[in-house]
Protein backbone atom coordinates (compact mmCIF):
# COMPACT_ATOMS: atom_id res chain seq x y z
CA UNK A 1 0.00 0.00 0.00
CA UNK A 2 1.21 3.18 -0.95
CA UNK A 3 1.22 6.08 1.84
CA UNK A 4 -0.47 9.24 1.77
CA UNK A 5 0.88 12.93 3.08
CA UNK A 6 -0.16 12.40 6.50
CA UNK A 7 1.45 9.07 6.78
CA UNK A 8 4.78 9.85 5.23
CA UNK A 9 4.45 13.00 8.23
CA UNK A 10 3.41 10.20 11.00
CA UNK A 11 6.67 7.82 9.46
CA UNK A 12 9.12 10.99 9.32
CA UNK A 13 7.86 11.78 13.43
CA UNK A 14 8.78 8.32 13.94
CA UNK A 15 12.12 9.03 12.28
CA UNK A 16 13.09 12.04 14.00
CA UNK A 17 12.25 10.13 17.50
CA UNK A 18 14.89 7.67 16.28
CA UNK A 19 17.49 10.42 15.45
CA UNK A 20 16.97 12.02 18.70
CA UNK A 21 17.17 8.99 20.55
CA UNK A 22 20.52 8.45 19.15
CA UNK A 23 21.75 11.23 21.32
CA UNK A 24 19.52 10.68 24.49
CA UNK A 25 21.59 7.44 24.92
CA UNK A 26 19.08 4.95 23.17
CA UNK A 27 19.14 3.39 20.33
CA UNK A 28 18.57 4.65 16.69
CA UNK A 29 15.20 3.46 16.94
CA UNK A 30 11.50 5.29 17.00
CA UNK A 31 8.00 4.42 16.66
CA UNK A 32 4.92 5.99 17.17
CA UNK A 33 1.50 4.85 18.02
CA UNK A 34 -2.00 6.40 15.92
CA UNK A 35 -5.54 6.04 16.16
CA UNK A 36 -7.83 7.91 13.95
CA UNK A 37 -5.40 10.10 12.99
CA UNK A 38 -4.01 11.40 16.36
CA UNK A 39 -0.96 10.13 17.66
CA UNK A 40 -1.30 8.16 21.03
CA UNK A 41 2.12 6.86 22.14
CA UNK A 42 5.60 7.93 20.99
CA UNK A 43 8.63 6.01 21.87
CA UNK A 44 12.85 5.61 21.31
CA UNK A 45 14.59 2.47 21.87
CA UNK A 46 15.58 2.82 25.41
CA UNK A 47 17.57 -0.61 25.64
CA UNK A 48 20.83 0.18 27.30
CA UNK A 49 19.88 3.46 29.07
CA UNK A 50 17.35 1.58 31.06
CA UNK A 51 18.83 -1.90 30.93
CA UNK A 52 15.97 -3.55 29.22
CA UNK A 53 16.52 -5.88 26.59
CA UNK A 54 12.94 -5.24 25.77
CA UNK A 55 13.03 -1.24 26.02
CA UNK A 56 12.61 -1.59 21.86
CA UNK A 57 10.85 1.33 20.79
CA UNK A 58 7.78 -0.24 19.26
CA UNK A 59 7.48 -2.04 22.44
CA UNK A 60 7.40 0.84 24.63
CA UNK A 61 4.99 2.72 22.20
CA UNK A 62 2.92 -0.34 22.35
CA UNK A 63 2.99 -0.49 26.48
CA UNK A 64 2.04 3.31 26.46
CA UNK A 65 -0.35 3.88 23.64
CA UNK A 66 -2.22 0.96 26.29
CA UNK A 67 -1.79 2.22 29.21
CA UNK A 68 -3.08 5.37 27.41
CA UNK A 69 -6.48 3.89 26.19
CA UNK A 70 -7.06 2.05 29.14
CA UNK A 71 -7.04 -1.08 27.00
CA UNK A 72 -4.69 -4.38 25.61
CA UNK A 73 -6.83 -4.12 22.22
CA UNK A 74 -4.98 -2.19 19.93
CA UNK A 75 -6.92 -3.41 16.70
CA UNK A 76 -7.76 0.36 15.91
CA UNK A 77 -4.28 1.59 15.24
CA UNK A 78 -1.26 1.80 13.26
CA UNK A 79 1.74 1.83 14.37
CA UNK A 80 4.78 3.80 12.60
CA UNK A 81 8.78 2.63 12.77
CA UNK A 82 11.67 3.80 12.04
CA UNK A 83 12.78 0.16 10.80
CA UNK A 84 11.00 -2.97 10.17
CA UNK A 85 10.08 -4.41 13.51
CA UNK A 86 12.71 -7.10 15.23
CA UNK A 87 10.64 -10.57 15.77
CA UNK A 88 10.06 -9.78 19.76
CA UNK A 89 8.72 -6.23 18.27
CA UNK A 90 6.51 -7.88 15.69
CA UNK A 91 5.05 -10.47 18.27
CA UNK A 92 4.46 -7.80 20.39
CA UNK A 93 2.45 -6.06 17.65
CA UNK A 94 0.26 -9.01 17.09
CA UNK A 95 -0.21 -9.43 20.28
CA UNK A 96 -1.49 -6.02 20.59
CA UNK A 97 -4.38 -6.31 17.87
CA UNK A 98 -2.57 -3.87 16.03
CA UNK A 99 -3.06 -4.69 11.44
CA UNK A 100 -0.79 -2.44 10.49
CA UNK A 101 2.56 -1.67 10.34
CA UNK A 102 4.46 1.03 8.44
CA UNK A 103 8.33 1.20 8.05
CA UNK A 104 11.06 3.42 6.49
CA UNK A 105 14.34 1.00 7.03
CA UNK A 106 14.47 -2.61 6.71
CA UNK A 107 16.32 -5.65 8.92
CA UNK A 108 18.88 -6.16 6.36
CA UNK A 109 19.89 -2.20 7.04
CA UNK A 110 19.53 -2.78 10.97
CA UNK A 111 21.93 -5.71 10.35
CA UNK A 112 24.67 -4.05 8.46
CA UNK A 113 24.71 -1.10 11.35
CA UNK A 114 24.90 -4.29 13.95
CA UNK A 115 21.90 -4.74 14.85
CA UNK A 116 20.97 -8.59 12.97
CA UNK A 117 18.06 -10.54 14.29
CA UNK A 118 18.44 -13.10 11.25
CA UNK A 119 19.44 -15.71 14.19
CA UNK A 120 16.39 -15.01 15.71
CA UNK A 121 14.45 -15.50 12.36
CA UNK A 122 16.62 -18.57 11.79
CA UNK A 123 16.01 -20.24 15.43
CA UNK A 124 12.14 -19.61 15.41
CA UNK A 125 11.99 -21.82 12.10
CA UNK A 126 13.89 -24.83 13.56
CA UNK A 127 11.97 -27.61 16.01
CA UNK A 128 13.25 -26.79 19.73
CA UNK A 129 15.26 -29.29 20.23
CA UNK A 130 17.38 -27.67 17.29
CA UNK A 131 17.51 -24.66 18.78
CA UNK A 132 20.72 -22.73 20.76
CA UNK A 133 18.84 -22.20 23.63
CA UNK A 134 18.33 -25.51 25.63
CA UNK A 135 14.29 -25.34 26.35
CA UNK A 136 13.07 -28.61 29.27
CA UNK A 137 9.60 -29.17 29.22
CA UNK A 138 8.47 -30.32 33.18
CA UNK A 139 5.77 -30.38 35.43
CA UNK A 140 3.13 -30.75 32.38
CA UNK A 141 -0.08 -31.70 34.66
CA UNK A 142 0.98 -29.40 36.46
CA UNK A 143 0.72 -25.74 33.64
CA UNK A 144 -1.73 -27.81 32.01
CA UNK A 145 -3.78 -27.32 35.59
CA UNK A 146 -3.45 -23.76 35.13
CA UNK A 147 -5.20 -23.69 31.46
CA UNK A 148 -7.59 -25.75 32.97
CA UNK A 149 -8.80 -23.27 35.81
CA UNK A 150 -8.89 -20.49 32.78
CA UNK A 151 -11.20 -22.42 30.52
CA UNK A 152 -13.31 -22.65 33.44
CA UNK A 153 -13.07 -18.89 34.61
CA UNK A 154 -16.13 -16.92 34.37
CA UNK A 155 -14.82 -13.97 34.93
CA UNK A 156 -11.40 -13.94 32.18
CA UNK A 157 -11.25 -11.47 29.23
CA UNK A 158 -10.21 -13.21 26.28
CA UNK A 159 -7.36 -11.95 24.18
């Protein structure tokens, strides 16, 4: 899909957050959250200044543009990047509801200024025992317990 005026203006916001950031001690990362045409959430990659290997910047626009609405159901926005979003980014974003995604730089740019999440793609396409990180399944019954009691909860919101 091509973008329009006001999009390109919402991307190049996103943008500038990232150049900014650069100099605030994050990373040269930015994304911004919109609904209906009014930005909600606005967020840097905040990774090493706040020791948070999570502090990515869609993240943190996602956890505020939330916390913002008063709601986990982000289906009715858009969120804007500065660079395609890392797989723990895009999760995040699906987990959030949100259908669209719009991005000026791409992975394969990220990765030439050090910042390669190919492993990452790589690793989440091979079976788990394949994997680099060692993952032990135990106490089955036991989780399984846990899914039980929240098929059975009246009161759970589904997500």
């Amino acid at each position: 899909m091509v973008v329009n005026s006001r999009e390109r203006a919402f991307l190049m916001q996103a943008i500038e957050i990232a150049s900014v950031n650069i100099t605030d001690g994050g990373g040269p990362f930015g994304a911004i959250v919109v609904k209906g045409g009014r930005v909600i959430s606005r967020s840097g990659n905040r990774v090493v200044c706040e020791h948070d290997p999570t502090a990515h910047a869609e993240v943190l626009a996602i956890r505020i543009a939330a916390a913002a609405l008063g709601t986990h159901d982000l289906s009715d926005c858009v969120i804007y990047s500065s660079c395609e979003p890392c797989p723990m980014c895009l999760g995040a974003i699906y987990w959030s509801g949100i259908r669209r995604v719009v991005y000026a730089s791409d992975r394969y740019r990220a990765a030439a200024a050090g910042f390669n999440d190919e492993m990452i793609y790589s690793e989440l396409a091979l079976s788990k025992e394949k994997r680099s990180i060692s993952m032990d399944q135990a106490l089955t019954d036991e989780g399984d317990r846990v899914f039980n009691q929240w098929d059975h909860y009246p009161g759970k919101i589904e997500y």
